[in-house]
N, C-alpha and C. Protein backbone atom coordinates (compact mmCIF):
# COMPACT_ATOMS: atom_id res chain seq x y z
N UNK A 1 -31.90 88.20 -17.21
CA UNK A 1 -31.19 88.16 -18.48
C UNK A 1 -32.14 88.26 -19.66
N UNK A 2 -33.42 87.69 -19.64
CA UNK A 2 -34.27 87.64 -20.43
C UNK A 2 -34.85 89.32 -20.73
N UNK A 3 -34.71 89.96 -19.59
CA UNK A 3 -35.09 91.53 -20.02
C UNK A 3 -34.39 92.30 -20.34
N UNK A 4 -33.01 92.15 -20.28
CA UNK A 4 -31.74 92.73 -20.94
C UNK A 4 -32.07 92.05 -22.28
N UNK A 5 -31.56 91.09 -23.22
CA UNK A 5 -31.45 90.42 -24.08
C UNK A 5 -32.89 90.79 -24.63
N UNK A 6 -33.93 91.33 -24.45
CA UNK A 6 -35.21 92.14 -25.07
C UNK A 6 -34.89 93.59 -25.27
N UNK A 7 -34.43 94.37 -24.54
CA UNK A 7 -34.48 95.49 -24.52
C UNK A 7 -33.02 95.79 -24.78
N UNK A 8 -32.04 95.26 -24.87
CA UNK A 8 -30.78 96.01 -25.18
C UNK A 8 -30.71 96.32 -26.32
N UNK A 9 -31.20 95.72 -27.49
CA UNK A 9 -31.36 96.38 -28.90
C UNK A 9 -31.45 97.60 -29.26
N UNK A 10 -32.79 98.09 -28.27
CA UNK A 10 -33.37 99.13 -28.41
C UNK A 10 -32.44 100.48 -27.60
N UNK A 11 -31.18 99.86 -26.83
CA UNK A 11 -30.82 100.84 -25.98
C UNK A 11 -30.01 101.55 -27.04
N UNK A 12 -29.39 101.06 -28.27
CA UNK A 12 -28.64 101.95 -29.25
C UNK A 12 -28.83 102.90 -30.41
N UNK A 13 -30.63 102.68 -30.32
CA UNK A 13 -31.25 103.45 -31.21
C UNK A 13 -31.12 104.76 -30.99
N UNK A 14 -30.86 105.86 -31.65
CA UNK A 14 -31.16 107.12 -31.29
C UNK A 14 -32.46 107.66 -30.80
N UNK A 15 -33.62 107.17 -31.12
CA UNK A 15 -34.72 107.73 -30.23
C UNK A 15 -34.57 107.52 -28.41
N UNK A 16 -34.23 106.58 -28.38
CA UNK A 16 -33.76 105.77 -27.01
C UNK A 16 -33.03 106.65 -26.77
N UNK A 17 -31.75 106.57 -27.38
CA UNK A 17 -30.89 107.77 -26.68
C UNK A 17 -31.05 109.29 -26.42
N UNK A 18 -32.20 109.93 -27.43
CA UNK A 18 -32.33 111.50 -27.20
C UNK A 18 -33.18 111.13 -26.03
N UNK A 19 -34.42 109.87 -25.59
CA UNK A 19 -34.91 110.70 -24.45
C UNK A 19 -34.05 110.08 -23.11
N UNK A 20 -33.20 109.16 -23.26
CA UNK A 20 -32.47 109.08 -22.15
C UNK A 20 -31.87 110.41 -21.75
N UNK A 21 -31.16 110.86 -22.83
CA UNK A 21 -30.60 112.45 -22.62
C UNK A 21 -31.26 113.23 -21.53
N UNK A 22 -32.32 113.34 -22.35
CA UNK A 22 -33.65 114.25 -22.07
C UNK A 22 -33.86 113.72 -20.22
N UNK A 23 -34.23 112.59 -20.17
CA UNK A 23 -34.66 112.21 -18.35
C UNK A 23 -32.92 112.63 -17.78
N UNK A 24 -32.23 112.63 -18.40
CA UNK A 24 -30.81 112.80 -17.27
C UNK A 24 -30.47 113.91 -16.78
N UNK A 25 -30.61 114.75 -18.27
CA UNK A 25 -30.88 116.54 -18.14
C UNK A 25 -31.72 116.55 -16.84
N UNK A 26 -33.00 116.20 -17.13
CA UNK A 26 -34.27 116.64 -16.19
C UNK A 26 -33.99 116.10 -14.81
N UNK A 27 -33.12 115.24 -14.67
CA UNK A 27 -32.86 114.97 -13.14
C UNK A 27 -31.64 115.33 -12.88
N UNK A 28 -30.84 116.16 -13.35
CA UNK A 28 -30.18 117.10 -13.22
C UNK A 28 -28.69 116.44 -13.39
N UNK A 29 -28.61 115.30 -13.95
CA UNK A 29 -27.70 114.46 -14.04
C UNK A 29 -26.84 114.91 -15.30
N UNK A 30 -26.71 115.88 -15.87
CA UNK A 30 -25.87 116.17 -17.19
C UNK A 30 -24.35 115.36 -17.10
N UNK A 31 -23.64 115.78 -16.01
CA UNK A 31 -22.33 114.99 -15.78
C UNK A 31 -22.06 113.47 -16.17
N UNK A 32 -23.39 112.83 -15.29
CA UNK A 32 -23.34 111.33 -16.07
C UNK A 32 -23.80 110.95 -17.22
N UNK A 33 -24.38 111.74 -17.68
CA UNK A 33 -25.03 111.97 -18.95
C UNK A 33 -23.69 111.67 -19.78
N UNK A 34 -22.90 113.11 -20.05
CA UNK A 34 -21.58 113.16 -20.62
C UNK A 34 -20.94 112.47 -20.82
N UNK A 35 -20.42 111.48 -19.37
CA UNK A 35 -19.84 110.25 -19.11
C UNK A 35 -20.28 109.46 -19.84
N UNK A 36 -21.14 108.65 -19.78
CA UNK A 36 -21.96 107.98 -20.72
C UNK A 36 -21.95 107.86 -22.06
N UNK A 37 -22.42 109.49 -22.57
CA UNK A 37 -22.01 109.52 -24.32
C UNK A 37 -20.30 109.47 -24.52
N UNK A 38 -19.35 109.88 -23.43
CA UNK A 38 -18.02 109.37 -23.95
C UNK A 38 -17.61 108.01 -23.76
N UNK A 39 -18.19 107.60 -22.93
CA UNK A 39 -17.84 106.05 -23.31
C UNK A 39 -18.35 105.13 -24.22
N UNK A 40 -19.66 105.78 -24.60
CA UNK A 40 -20.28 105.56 -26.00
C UNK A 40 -19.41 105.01 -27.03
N UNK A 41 -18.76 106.68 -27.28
CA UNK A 41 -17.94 107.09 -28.23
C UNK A 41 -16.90 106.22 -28.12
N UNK A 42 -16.27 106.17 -26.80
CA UNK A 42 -15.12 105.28 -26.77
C UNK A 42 -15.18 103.33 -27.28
N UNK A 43 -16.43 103.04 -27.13
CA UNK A 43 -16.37 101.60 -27.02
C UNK A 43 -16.97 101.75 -28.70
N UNK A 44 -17.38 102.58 -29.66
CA UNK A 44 -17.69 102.62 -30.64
C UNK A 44 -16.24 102.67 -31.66
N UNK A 45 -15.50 103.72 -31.46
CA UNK A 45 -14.49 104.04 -31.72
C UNK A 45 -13.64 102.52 -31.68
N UNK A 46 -13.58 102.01 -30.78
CA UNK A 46 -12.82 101.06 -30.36
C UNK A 46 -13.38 99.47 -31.27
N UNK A 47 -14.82 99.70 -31.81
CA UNK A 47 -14.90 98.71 -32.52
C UNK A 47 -14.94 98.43 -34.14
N UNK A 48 -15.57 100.11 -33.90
CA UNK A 48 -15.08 100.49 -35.73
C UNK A 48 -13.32 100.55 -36.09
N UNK A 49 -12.60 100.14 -35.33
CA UNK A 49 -10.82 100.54 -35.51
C UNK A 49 -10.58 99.03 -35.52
N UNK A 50 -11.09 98.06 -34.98
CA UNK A 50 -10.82 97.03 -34.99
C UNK A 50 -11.07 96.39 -36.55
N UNK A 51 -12.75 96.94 -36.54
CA UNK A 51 -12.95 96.15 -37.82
C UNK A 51 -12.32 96.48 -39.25
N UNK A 52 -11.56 97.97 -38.92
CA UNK A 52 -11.22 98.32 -40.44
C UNK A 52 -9.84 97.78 -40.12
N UNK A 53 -9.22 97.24 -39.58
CA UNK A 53 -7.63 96.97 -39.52
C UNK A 53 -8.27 95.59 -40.14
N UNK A 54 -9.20 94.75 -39.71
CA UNK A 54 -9.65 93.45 -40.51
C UNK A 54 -9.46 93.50 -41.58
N UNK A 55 -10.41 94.54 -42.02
CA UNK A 55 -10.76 94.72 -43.39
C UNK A 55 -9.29 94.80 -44.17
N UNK A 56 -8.58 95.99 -43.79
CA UNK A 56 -7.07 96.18 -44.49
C UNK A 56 -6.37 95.09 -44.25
N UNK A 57 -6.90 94.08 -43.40
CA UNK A 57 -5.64 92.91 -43.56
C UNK A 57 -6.13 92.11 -44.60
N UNK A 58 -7.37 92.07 -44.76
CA UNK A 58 -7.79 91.18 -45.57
C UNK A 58 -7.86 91.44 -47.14
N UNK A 59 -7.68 92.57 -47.47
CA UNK A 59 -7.55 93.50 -48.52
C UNK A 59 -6.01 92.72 -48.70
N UNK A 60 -5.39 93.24 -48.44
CA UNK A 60 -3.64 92.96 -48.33
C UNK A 60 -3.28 91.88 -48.97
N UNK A 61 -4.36 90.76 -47.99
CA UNK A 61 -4.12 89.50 -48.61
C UNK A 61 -5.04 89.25 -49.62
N UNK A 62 -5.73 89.34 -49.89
CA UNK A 62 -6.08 89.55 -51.24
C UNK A 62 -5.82 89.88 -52.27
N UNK A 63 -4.98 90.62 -52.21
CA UNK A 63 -4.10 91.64 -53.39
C UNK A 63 -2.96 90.80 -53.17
N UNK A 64 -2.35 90.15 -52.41
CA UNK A 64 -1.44 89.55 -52.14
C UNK A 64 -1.39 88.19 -53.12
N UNK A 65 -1.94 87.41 -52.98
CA UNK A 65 -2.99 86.17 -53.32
C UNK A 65 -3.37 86.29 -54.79
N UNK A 66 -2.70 87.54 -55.40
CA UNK A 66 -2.44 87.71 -56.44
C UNK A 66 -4.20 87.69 -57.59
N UNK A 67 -5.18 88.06 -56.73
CA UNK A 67 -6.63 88.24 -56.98
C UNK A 67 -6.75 89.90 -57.51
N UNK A 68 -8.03 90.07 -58.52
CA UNK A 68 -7.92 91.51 -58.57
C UNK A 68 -9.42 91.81 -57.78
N UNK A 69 -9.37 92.50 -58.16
CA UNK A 69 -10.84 92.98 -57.31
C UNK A 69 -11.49 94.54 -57.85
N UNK A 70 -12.17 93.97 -58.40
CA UNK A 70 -13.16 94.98 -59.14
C UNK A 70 -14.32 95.21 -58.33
N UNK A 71 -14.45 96.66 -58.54
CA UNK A 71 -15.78 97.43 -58.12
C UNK A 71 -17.10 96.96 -58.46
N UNK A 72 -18.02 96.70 -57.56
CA UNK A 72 -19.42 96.03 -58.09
C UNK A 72 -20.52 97.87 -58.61
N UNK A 73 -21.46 96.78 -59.39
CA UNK A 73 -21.66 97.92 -59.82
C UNK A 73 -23.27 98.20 -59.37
């Protein structure tokens, strides 16, 4: 756990990810490769949708709550 919890940081960086690419290509693995970047996509997708429905609820109530809310500058 201690070498996961070191190195998983680094697994979302894009340098990390072009040469993972790169070794999957080269071992001829493109398919799981693919797999991989769509579930990427999917568990990304899935957390950026969460957080903006937050955000719009919290907006809502805010405006609700009868607050204004001005642009910082």
């Amino acid at each position: 756990l201690a070498a996961i919890a070191t190195y998983a940081p680094y697994a979302v960086r894009r340098d990390f990810i072009s040469w993972a690419a790169l070794a999957f290509v080269a071992l001829d693995a493109s398919a799981l490769l693919f797999a991989g970047l769509v579930l990427g996509g999917i568990v990304t997708f899935t957390i950026v949708a969460i957080d903006h429905v937050k955000l719009r609820r919290l907006l809502r109530s805010i405006v609700r709550g009868g607050q204004i809310l001005e642009p910082s500058s």
